[in-house]
Protein backbone atom coordinates (compact mmCIF):
# COMPACT_ATOMS: atom_id res chain seq x y z
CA UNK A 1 53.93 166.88 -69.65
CA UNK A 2 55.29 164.67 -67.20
CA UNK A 3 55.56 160.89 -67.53
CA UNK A 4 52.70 158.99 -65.47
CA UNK A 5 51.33 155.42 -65.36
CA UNK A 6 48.50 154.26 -67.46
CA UNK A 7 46.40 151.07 -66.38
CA UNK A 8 45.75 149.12 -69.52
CA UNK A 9 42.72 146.40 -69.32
CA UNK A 10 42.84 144.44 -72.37
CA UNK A 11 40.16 141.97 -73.19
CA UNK A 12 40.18 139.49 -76.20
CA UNK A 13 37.31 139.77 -77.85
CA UNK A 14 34.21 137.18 -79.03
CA UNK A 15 35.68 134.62 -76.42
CA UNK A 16 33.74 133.41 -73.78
CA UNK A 17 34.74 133.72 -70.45
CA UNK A 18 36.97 136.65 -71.14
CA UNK A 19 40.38 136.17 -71.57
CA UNK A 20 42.24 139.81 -69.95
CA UNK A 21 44.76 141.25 -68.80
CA UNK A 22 45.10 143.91 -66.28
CA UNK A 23 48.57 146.12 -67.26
CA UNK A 24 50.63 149.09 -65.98
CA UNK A 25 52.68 150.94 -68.44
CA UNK A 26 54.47 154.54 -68.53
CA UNK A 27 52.90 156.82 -70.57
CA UNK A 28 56.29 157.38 -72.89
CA UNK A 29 55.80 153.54 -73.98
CA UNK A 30 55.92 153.52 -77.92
CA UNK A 31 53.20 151.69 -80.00
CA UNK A 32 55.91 149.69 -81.15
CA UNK A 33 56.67 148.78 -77.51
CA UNK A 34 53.28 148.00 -76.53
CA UNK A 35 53.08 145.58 -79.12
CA UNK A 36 55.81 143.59 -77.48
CA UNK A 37 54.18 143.92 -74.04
CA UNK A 38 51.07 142.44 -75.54
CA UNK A 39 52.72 139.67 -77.20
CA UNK A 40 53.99 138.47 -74.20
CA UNK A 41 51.20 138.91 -71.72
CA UNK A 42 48.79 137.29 -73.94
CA UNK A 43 51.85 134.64 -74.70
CA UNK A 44 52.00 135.03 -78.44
CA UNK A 45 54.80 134.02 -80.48
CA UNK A 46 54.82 137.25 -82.71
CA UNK A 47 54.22 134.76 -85.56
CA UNK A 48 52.07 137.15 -87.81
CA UNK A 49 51.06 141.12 -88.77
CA UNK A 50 49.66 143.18 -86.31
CA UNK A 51 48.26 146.81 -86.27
CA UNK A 52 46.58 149.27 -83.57
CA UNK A 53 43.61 151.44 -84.20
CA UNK A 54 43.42 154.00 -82.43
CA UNK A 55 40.78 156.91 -83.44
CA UNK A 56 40.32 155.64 -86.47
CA UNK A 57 44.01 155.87 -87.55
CA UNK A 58 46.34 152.83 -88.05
CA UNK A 59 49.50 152.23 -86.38
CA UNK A 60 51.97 149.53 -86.44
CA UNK A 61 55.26 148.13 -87.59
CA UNK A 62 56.00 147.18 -91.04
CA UNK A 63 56.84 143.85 -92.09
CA UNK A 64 57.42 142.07 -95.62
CA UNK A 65 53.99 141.60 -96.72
CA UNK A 66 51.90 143.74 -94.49
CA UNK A 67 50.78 147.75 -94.95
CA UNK A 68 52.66 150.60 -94.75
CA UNK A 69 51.69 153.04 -91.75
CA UNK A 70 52.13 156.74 -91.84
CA UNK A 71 53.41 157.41 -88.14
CA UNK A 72 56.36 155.54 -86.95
CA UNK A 73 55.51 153.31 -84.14
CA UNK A 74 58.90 153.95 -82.37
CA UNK A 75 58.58 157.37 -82.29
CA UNK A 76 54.40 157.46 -81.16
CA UNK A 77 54.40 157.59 -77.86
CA UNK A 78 50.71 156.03 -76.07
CA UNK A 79 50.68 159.30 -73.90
CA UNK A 80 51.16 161.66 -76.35
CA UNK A 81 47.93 160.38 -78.30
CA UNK A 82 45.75 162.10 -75.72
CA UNK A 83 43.15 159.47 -75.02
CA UNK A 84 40.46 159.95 -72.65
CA UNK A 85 39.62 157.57 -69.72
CA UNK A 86 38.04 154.20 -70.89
CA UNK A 87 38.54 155.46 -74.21
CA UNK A 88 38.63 152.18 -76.65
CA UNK A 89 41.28 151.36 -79.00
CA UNK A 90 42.19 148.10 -80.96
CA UNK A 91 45.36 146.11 -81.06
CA UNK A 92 45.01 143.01 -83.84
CA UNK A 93 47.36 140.36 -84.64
CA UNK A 94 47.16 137.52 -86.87
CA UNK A 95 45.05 139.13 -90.08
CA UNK A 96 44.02 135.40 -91.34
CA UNK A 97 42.69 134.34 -87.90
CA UNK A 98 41.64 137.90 -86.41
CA UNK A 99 42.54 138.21 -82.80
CA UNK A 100 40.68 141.59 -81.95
CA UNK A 101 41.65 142.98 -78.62
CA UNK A 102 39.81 145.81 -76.88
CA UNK A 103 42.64 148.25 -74.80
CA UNK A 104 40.79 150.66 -72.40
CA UNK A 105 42.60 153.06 -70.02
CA UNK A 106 41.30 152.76 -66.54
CA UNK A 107 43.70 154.75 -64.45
CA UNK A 108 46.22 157.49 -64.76
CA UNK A 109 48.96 157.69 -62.01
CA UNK A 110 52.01 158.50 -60.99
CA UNK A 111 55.15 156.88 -61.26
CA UNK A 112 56.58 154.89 -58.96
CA UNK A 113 60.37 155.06 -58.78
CA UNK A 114 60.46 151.68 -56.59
CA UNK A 115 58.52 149.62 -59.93
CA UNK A 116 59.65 148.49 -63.14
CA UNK A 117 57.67 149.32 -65.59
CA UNK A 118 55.66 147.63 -67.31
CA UNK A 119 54.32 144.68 -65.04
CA UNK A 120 50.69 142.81 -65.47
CA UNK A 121 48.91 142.99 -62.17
CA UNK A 122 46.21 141.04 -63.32
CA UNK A 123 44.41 138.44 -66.01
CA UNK A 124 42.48 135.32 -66.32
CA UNK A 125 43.02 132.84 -69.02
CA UNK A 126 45.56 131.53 -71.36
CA UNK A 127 45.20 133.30 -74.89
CA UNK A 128 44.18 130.38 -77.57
CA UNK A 129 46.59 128.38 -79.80
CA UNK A 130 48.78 130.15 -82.51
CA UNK A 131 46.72 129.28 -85.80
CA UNK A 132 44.06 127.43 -84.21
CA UNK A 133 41.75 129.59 -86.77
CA UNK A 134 40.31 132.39 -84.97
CA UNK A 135 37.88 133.13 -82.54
CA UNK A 136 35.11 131.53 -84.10
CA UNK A 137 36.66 128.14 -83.95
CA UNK A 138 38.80 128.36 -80.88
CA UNK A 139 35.20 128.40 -79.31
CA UNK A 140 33.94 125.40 -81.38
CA UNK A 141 37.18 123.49 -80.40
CA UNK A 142 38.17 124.77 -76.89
CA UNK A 143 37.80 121.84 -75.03
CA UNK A 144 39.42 119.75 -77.50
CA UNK A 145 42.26 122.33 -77.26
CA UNK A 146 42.39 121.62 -73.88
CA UNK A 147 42.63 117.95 -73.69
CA UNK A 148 45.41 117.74 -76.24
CA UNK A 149 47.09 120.01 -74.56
CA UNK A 150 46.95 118.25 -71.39
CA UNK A 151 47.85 114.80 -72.99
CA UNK A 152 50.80 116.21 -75.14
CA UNK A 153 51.76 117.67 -71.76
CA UNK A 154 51.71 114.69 -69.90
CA UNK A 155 52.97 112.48 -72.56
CA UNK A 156 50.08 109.96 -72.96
CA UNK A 157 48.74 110.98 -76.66
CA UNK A 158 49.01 108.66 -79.23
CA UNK A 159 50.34 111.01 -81.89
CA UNK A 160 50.27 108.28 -84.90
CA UNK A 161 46.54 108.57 -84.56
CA UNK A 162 46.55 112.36 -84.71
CA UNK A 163 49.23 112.61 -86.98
CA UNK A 164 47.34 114.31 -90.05
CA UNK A 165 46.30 117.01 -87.66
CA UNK A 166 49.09 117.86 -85.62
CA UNK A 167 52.61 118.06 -86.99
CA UNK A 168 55.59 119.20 -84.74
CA UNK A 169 55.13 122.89 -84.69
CA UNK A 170 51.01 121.80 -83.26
CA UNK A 171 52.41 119.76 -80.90
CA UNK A 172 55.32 122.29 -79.02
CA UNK A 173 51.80 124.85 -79.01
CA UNK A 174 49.41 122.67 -77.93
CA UNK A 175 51.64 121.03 -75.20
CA UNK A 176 52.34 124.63 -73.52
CA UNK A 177 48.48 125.23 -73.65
CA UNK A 178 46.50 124.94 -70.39
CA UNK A 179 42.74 127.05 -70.95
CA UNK A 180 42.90 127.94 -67.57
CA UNK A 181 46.32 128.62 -66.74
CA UNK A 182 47.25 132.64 -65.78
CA UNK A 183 51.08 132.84 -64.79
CA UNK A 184 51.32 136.32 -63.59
CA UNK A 185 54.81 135.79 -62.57
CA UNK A 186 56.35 133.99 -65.25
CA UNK A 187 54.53 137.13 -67.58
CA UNK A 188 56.31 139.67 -65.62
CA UNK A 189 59.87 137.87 -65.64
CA UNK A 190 59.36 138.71 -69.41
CA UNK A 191 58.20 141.56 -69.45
CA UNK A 192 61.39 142.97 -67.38
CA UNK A 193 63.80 141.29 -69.95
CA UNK A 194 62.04 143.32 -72.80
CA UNK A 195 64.52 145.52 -74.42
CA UNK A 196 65.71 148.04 -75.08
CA UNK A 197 65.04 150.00 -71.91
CA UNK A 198 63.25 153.18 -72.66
CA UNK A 199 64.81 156.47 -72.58
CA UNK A 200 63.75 158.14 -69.34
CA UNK A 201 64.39 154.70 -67.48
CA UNK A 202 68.24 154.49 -68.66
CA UNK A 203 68.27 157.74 -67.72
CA UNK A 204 67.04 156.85 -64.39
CA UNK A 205 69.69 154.30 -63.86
CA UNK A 206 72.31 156.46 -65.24
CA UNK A 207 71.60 158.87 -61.96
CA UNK A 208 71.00 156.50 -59.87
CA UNK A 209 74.97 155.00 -60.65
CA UNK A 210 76.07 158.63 -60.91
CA UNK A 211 77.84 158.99 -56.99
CA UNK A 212 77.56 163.01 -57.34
């Protein structure tokens, strides 16, 4: 089977209005490399244990702490699972606060040679907080969210009267947080420095140099 494109929407669910993203990834992208790519389109810090469902079946990478998984995630490739169009699967990260997200395949395409794979071509939203205690409370607390992290961006809040509730670590999270803000560009200027490269594109650019 040749390699295509698959076009990812991922939605974060039981938040209201919908945080997505809109992605395009090859189909020989590990689970282990998806991970990454959501990380950073969602602009999580990779903090916490993660895991994939995906018919049922577990996938993920372990880490001190978290479950074992039968199928390597570097070696399971997302187009070798054979899922069908709009197909759901789950990708959830953070166990004590629960961020659920809902992966559908929209599209299957070619590849094209000109793109580097994979980009985000669209999204609304900043994900919530790191820790800010799950969906459930990033709702209660959203707009609270959102003022402290306008004022720690700007400088103006008085921290000595927040200072039980935000230490340092709160502070460099919530300061970066705008509810609204979608950086499409700054996501993709990531998500080309991901490495390693896979296989088939090092292989690319190893023709591509070759002058014969």
């Amino acid at each position: 089977m040749g390699q295509e494109v698959l076009q990812l929407r991922v939605v974060l669910r039981s938040i209201s209005p919908l945080i997505w993203r809109r992605l395009l990834v090859r189909s020989d992208t590990s689970i282990a490399r998806l991970h990454q790519i959501l990380q950073v389109a969602f602009g999580w810090q990779d903090m916490h244990l993660h895991r994939f469902e995906i018919r049922g079946r577990p996938y993920g990478i372990h880490q001190d702490g978290g479950a074992f998984f039968d199928t390597n995630a570097h070696e399971a490739l997302i187009g070798q699972l054979m899922l069908r169009r709009l197909e759901r699967f789950t990708y959830e990260y953070d166990f004590g606060d629960g961020w659920l997200h809902d992966l559908r395949i929209e599209v299957t395409s070619l590849i094209d040679p000109k793109r580097v794979y994979p980009v985000c071509i669209a999204g609304r939203r900043a994900a919530p907080p790191e820790d800010c205690g799950g969906p459930h409370a990033f709702m209660a607390n959203r707009s609270r969210f959102a003022l402290m992290g306008e004022s720690l961006s700007r400088a103006h809040l008085d921290l000595d009267g927040l200072a039980d509730e935000v230490d340092d670590e709160d502070c460099d999270i919530l300061s970066h947080y705008h509810p609204e803000r979608f950086d499409r560009r700054a996501i993709n200027r990531r998500l080309a420095a991901l490495a390693p490269p896979s296989k088939e594109r090092a292989a690319d650019e190893g023709h591509r140099s070759d002058p014969y």
